[in-house]
N, C-alpha and C. Protein backbone atom coordinates (compact mmCIF):
# COMPACT_ATOMS: atom_id res chain seq x y z
N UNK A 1 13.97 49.00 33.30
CA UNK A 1 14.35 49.50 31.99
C UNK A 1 15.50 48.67 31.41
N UNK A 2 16.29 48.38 32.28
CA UNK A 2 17.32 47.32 31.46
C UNK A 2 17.06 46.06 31.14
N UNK A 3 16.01 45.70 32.15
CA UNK A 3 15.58 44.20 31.57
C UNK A 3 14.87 44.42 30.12
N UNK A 4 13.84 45.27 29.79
CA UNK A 4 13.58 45.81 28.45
C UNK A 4 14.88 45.80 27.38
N UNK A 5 15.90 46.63 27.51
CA UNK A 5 16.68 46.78 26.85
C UNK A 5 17.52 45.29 27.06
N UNK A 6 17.44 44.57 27.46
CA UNK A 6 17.98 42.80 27.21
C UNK A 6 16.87 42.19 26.58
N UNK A 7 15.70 41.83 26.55
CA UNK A 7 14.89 41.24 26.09
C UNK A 7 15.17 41.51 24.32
N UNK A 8 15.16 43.36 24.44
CA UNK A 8 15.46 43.77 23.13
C UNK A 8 16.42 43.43 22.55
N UNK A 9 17.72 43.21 22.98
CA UNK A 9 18.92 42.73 22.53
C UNK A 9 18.81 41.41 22.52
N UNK A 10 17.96 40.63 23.33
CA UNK A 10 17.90 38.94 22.91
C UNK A 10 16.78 38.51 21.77
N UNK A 11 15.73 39.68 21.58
CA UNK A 11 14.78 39.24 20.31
C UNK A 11 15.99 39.75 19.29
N UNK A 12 16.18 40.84 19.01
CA UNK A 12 17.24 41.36 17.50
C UNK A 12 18.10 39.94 17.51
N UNK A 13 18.63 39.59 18.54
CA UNK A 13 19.65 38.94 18.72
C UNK A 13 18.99 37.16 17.60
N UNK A 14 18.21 36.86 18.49
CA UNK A 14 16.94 35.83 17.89
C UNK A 14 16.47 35.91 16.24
N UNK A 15 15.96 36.89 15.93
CA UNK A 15 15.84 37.20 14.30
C UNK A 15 16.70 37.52 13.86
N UNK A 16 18.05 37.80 14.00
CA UNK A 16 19.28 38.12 13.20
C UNK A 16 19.69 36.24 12.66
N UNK A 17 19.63 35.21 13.75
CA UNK A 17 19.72 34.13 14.05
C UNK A 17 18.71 33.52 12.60
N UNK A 18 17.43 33.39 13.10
CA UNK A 18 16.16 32.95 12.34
C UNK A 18 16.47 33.33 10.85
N UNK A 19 16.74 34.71 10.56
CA UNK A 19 16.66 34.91 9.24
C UNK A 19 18.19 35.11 8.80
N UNK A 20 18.82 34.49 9.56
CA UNK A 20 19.88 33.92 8.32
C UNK A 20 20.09 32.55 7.82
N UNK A 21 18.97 31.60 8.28
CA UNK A 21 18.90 30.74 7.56
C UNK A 21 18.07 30.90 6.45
N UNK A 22 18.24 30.22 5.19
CA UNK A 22 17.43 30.30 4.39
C UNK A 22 16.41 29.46 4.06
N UNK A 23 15.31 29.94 3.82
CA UNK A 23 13.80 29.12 3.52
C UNK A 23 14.01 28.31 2.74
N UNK A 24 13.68 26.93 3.05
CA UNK A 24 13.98 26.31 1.71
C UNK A 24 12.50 27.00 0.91
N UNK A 25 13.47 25.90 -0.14
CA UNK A 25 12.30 26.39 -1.84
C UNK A 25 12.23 25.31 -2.50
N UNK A 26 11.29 24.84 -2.87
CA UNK A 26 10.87 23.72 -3.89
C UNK A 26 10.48 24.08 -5.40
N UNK A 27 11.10 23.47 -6.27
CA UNK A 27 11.20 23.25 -7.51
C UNK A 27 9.19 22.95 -8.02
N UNK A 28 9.25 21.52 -7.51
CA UNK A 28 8.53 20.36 -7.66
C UNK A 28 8.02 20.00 -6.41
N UNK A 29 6.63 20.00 -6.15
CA UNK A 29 6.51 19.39 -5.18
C UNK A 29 6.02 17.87 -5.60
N UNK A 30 6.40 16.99 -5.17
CA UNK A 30 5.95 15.38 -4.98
C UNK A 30 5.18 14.75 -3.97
N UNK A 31 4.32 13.99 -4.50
CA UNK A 31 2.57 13.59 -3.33
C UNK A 31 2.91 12.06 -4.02
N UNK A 32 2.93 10.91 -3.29
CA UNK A 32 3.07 9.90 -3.49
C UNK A 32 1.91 9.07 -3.96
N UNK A 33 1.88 8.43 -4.43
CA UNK A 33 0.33 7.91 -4.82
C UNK A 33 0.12 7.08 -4.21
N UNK A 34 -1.35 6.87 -3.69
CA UNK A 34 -2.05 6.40 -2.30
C UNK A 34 -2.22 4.72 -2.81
N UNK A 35 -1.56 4.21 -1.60
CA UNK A 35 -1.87 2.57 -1.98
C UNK A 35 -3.34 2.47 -1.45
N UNK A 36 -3.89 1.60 -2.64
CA UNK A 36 -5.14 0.99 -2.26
C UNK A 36 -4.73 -0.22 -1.87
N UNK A 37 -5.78 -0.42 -0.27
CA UNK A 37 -5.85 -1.83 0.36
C UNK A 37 -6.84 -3.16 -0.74
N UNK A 38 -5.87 -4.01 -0.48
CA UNK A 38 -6.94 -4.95 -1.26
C UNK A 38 -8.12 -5.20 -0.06
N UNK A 39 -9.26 -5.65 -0.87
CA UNK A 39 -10.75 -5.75 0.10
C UNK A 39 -10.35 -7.32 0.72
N UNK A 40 -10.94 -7.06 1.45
CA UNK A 40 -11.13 -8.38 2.09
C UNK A 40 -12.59 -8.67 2.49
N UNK A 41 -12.80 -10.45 1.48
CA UNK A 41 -14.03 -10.84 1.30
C UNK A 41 -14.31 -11.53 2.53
N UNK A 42 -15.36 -11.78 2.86
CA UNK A 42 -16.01 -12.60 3.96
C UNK A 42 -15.53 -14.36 3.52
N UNK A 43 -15.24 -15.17 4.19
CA UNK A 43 -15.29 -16.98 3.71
C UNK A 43 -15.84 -17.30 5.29
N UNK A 44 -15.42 -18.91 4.29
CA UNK A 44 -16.12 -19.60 5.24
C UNK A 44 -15.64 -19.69 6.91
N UNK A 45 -14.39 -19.77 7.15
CA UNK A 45 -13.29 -19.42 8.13
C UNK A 45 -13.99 -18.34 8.99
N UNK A 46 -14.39 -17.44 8.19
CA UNK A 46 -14.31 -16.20 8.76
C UNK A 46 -15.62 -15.75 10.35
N UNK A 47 -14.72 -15.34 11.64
CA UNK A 47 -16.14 -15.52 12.20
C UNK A 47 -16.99 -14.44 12.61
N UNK A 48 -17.88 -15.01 12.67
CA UNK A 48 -19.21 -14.04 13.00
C UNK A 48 -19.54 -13.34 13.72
N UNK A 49 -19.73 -12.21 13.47
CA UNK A 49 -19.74 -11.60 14.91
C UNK A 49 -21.21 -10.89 15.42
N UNK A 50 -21.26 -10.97 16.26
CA UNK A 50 -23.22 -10.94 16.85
C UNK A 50 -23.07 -10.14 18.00
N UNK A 51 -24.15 -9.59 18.17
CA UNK A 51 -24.63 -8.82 19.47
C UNK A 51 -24.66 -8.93 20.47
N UNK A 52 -23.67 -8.98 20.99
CA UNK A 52 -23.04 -9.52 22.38
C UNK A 52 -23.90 -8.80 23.57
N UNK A 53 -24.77 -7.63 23.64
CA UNK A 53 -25.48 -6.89 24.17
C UNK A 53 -26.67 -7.44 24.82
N UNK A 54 -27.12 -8.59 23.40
CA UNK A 54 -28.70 -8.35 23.16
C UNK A 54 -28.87 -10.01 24.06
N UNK A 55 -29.73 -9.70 25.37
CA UNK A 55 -29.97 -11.05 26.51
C UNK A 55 -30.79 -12.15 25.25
N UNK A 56 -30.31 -13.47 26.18
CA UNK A 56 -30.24 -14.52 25.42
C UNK A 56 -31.09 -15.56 26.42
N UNK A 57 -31.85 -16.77 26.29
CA UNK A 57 -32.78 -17.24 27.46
C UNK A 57 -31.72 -18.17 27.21
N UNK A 58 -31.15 -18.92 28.54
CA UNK A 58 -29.91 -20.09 28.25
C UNK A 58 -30.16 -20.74 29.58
């Protein structure tokens, strides 16, 4: 029974704590606007890539 009656005195104890801080509050909320990646085209440089899977007669 007393461990009850401590638990109880450490939760009150806990939300007396919790709710005296205050919630923040927002005015405005702000969402940044999403960078678009530039594409990237295929050239000549660029290498190829193939089916490394698929047997080959060599």
């Amino acid at each position: 029974m007393a461990e009850d009656d401590l638990l109880s005195q450490m939760l009150h104890a806990w939300r007396e704590d919790i709710e005296s801080v205050p919630f923040p509050q927002f005015n405005e909320l702000l969402i940044p606007r999403q960078q678009v990646r530039p594409r990237c085209t295929p050239s000549a440089s660029a290498v190829r890539v193939t089916n490394a899977t698929r047997k080959t007669d060599a």
